[in-house]
Protein backbone atom coordinates (compact mmCIF):
# COMPACT_ATOMS: atom_id res chain seq x y z
CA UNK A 1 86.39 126.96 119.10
CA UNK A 2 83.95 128.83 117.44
CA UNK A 3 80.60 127.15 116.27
CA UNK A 4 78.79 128.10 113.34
CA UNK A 5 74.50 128.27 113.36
CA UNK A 6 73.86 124.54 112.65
CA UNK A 7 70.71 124.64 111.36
CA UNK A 8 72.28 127.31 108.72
CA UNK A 9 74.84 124.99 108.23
CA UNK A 10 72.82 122.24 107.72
CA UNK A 11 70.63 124.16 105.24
CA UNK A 12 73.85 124.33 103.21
CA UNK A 13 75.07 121.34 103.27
CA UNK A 14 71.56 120.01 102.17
CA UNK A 15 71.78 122.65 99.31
CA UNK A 16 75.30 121.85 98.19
CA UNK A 17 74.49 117.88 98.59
CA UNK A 18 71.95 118.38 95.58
CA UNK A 19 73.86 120.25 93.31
CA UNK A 20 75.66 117.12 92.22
CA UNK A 21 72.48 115.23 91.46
CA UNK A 22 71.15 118.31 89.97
CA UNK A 23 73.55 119.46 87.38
CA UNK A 24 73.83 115.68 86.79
CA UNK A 25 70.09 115.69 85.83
CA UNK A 26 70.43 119.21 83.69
CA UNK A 27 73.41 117.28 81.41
CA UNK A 28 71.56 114.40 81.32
CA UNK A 29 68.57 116.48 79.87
CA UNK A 30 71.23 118.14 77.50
CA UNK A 31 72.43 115.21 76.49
CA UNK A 32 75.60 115.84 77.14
CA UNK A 33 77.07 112.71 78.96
CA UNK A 34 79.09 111.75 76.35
CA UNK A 35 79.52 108.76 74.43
CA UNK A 36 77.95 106.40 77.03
CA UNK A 37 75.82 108.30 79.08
CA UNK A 38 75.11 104.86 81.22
CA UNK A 39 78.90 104.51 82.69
CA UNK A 40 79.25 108.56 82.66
CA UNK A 41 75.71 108.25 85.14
CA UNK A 42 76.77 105.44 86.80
CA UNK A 43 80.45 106.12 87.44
CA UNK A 44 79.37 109.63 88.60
CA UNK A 45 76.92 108.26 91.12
CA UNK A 46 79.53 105.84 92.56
CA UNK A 47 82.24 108.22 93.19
CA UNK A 48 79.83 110.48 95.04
CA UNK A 49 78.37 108.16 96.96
CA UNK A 50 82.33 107.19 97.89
CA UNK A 51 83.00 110.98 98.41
CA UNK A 52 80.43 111.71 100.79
CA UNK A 53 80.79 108.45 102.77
CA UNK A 54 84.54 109.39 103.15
CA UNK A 55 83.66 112.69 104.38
CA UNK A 56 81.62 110.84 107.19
CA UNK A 57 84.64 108.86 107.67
CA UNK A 58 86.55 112.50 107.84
CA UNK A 59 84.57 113.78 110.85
CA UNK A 60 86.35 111.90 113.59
CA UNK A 61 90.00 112.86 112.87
CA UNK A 62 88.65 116.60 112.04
CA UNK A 63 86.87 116.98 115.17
CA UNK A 64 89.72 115.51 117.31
CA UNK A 65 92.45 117.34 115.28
CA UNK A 66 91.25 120.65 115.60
CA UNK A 67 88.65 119.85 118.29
CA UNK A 68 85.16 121.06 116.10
CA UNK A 69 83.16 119.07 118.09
CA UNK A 70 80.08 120.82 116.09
CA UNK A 71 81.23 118.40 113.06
CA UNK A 72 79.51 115.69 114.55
CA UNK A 73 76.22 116.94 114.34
CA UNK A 74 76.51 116.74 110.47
CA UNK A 75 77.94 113.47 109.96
CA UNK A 76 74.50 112.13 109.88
CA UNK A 77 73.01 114.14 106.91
CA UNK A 78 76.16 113.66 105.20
CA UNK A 79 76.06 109.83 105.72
CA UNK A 80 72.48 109.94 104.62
CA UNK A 81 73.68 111.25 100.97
CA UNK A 82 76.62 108.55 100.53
CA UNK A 83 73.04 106.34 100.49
CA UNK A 84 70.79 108.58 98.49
CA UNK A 85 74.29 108.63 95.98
CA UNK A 86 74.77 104.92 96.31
CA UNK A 87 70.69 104.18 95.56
CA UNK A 88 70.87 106.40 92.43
CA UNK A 89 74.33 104.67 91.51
CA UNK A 90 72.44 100.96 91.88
CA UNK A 91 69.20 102.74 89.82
CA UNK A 92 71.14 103.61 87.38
CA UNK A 93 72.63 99.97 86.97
CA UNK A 94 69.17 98.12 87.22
CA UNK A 95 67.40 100.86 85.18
CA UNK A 96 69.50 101.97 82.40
CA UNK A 97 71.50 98.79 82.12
CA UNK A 98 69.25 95.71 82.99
CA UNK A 99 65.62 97.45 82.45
CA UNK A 100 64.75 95.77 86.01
CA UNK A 101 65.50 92.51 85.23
CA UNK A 102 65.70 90.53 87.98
CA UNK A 103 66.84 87.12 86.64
CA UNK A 104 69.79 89.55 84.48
CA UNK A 105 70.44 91.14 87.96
CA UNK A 106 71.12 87.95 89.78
CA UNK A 107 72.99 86.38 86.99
CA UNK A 108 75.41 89.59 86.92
CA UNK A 109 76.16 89.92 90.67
CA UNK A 110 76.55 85.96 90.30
CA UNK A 111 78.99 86.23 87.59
CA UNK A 112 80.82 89.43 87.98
CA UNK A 113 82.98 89.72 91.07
CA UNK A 114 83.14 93.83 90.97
CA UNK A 115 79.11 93.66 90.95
CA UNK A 116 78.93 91.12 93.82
CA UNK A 117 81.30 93.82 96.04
CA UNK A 118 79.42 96.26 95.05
CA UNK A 119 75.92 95.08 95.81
CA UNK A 120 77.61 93.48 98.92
CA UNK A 121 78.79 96.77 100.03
CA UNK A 122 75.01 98.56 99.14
CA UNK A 123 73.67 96.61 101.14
CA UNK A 124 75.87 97.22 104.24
CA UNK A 125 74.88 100.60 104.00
CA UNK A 126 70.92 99.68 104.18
CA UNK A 127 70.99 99.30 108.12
CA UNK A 128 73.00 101.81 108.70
CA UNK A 129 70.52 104.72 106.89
CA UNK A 130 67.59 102.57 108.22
CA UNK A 131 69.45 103.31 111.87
CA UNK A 132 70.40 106.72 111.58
CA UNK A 133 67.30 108.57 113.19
CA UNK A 134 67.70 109.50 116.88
CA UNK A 135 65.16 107.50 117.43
CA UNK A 136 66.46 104.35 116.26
CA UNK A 137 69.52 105.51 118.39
CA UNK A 138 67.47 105.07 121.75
CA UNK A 139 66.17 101.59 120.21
CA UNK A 140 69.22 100.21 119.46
CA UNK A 141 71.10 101.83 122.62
CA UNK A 142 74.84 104.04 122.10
CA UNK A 143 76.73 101.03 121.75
CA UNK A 144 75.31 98.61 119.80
CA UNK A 145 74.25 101.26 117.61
CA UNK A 146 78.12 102.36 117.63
CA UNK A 147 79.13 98.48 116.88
CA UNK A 148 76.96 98.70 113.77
CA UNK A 149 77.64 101.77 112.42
CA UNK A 150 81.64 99.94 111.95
CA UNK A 151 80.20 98.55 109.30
CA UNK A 152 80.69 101.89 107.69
CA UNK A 153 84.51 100.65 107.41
CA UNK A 154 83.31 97.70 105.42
CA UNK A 155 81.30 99.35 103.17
CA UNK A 156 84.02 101.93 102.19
CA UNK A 157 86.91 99.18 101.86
CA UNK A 158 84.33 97.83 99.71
CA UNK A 159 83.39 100.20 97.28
CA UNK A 160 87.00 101.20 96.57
CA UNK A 161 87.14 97.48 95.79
CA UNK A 162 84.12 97.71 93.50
CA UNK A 163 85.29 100.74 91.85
CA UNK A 164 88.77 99.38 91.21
CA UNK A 165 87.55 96.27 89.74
CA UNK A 166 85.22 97.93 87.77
CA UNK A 167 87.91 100.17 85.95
CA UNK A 168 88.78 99.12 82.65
CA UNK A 169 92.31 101.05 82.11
CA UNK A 170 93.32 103.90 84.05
CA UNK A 171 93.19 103.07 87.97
CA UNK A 172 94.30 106.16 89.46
CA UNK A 173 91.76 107.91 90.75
CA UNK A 174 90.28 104.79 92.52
CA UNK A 175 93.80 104.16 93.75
CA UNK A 176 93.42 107.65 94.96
CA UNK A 177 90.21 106.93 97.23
CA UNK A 178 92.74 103.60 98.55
CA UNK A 179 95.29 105.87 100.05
CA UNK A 180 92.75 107.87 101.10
CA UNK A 181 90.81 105.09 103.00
CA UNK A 182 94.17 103.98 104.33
CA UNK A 183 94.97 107.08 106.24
CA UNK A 184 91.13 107.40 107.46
CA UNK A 185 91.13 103.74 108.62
CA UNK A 186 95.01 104.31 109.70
CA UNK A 187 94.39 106.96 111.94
CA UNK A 188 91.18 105.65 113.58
CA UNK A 189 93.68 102.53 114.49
CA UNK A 190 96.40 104.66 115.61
CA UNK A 191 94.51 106.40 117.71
CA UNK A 192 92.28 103.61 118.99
CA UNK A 193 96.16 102.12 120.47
CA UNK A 194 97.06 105.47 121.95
CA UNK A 195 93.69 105.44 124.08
CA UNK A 196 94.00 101.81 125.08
CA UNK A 197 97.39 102.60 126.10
CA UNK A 198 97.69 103.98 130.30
CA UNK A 199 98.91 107.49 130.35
CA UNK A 200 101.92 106.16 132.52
CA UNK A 201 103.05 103.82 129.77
CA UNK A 202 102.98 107.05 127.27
CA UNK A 203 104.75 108.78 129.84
CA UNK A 204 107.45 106.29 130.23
CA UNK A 205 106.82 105.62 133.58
CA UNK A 206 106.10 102.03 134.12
CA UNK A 207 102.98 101.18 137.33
CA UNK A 208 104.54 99.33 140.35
CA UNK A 209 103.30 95.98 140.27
CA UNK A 210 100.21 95.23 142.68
């Protein structure tokens, strides 16, 4: 399959992975959030932090479905912006809302279940930006920096949690990222059984006993 310039991609996907926080930035200048400019900010950053963390989630089942194997060489820099999304989600919250409070902070996430996922699932995401240089890579060794990069699963079942509970009427669109989730995490289980199962048993032809 053909393979695009990478570094040109990646020049584009850093340029497109701005424009979000940029015209974000221009409204907010404007003024023209809305009514509550606080949720409109912080609802914003959430769902992009989920959108670009689910396009990390993406990668696998594109690259074995159509066999772009060049995907995977982006998956890092888009993983890196689900955290830069997330960190300006939880700024927004501690700025805007609790003017860095720290004792208000602590009471919320104590009080308020859809703040204690959410923080929860922040901070599952921590280790896995702090890990995602190739030279942590090396440190950590391919599979036990594989084993904690799963955590990515928790983080995303997670947020869709957080967002959920943290909608007041309409629920669709985080139901939306749920189905979504489901077939990521669905197929990555699917296919996990199909390579654990011998060729002969897919075949229908069962090994002679040793």
């Amino acid at each position: 399959m053909f393979a695009p310039d990478i570094k040109f991609t990646r020049f584009v996907l850093f340029a497109n992975g701005l424009v979000p926080a940029a015209l974000l930035a221009w409204d907010a200048y404007q003024r023209k959030l809305g009514a509550n400019p606080i949720e409109f900010a912080t609802r914003a950053t959430g769902v992009l932090a989920l959108v670009f963390l689910f396009v990390t989630l993406a990668v696998t089942p594109l690259r074995k479905l159509t066999g772009a194997n060049w995907v995977v060489k982006l998956r890092r820099q888009v993983g890196l912006y689900a955290f830069f999304y997330a960190c300006l989600h939880l700024l927004t919250y501690v700025w805007f809302d609790k003017f860095f409070g720290a004792r208000e902070i602590v009471e919320d996430v104590w009080a308020r279940p859809f703040i204690t996922v959410g923080m929860a699932s922040f901070l599952l995401l921590v280790p896995l930006a702090a890990t995602s240089t190739s030279g942590m890579i090396k440190r950590l060794g391919g599979k036990r920096w594989a084993k904690l990069h799963k955590l990515t699963y928790v983080a995303a079942v997670g947020g869709v949690i957080h967002f959920y509970m943290g909608v007041k009427a309409d629920t669709t669109i985080p139901l939306l990222f749920a189905v979504v989730l489901a077939l990521l995490l669905g197929y990555r289980w699917v296919r996990s059984r199909m390579d654990a199962t011998p060729k002969s048993e897919t075949l229908g032809i069962q090994t002679p006993p040793r």
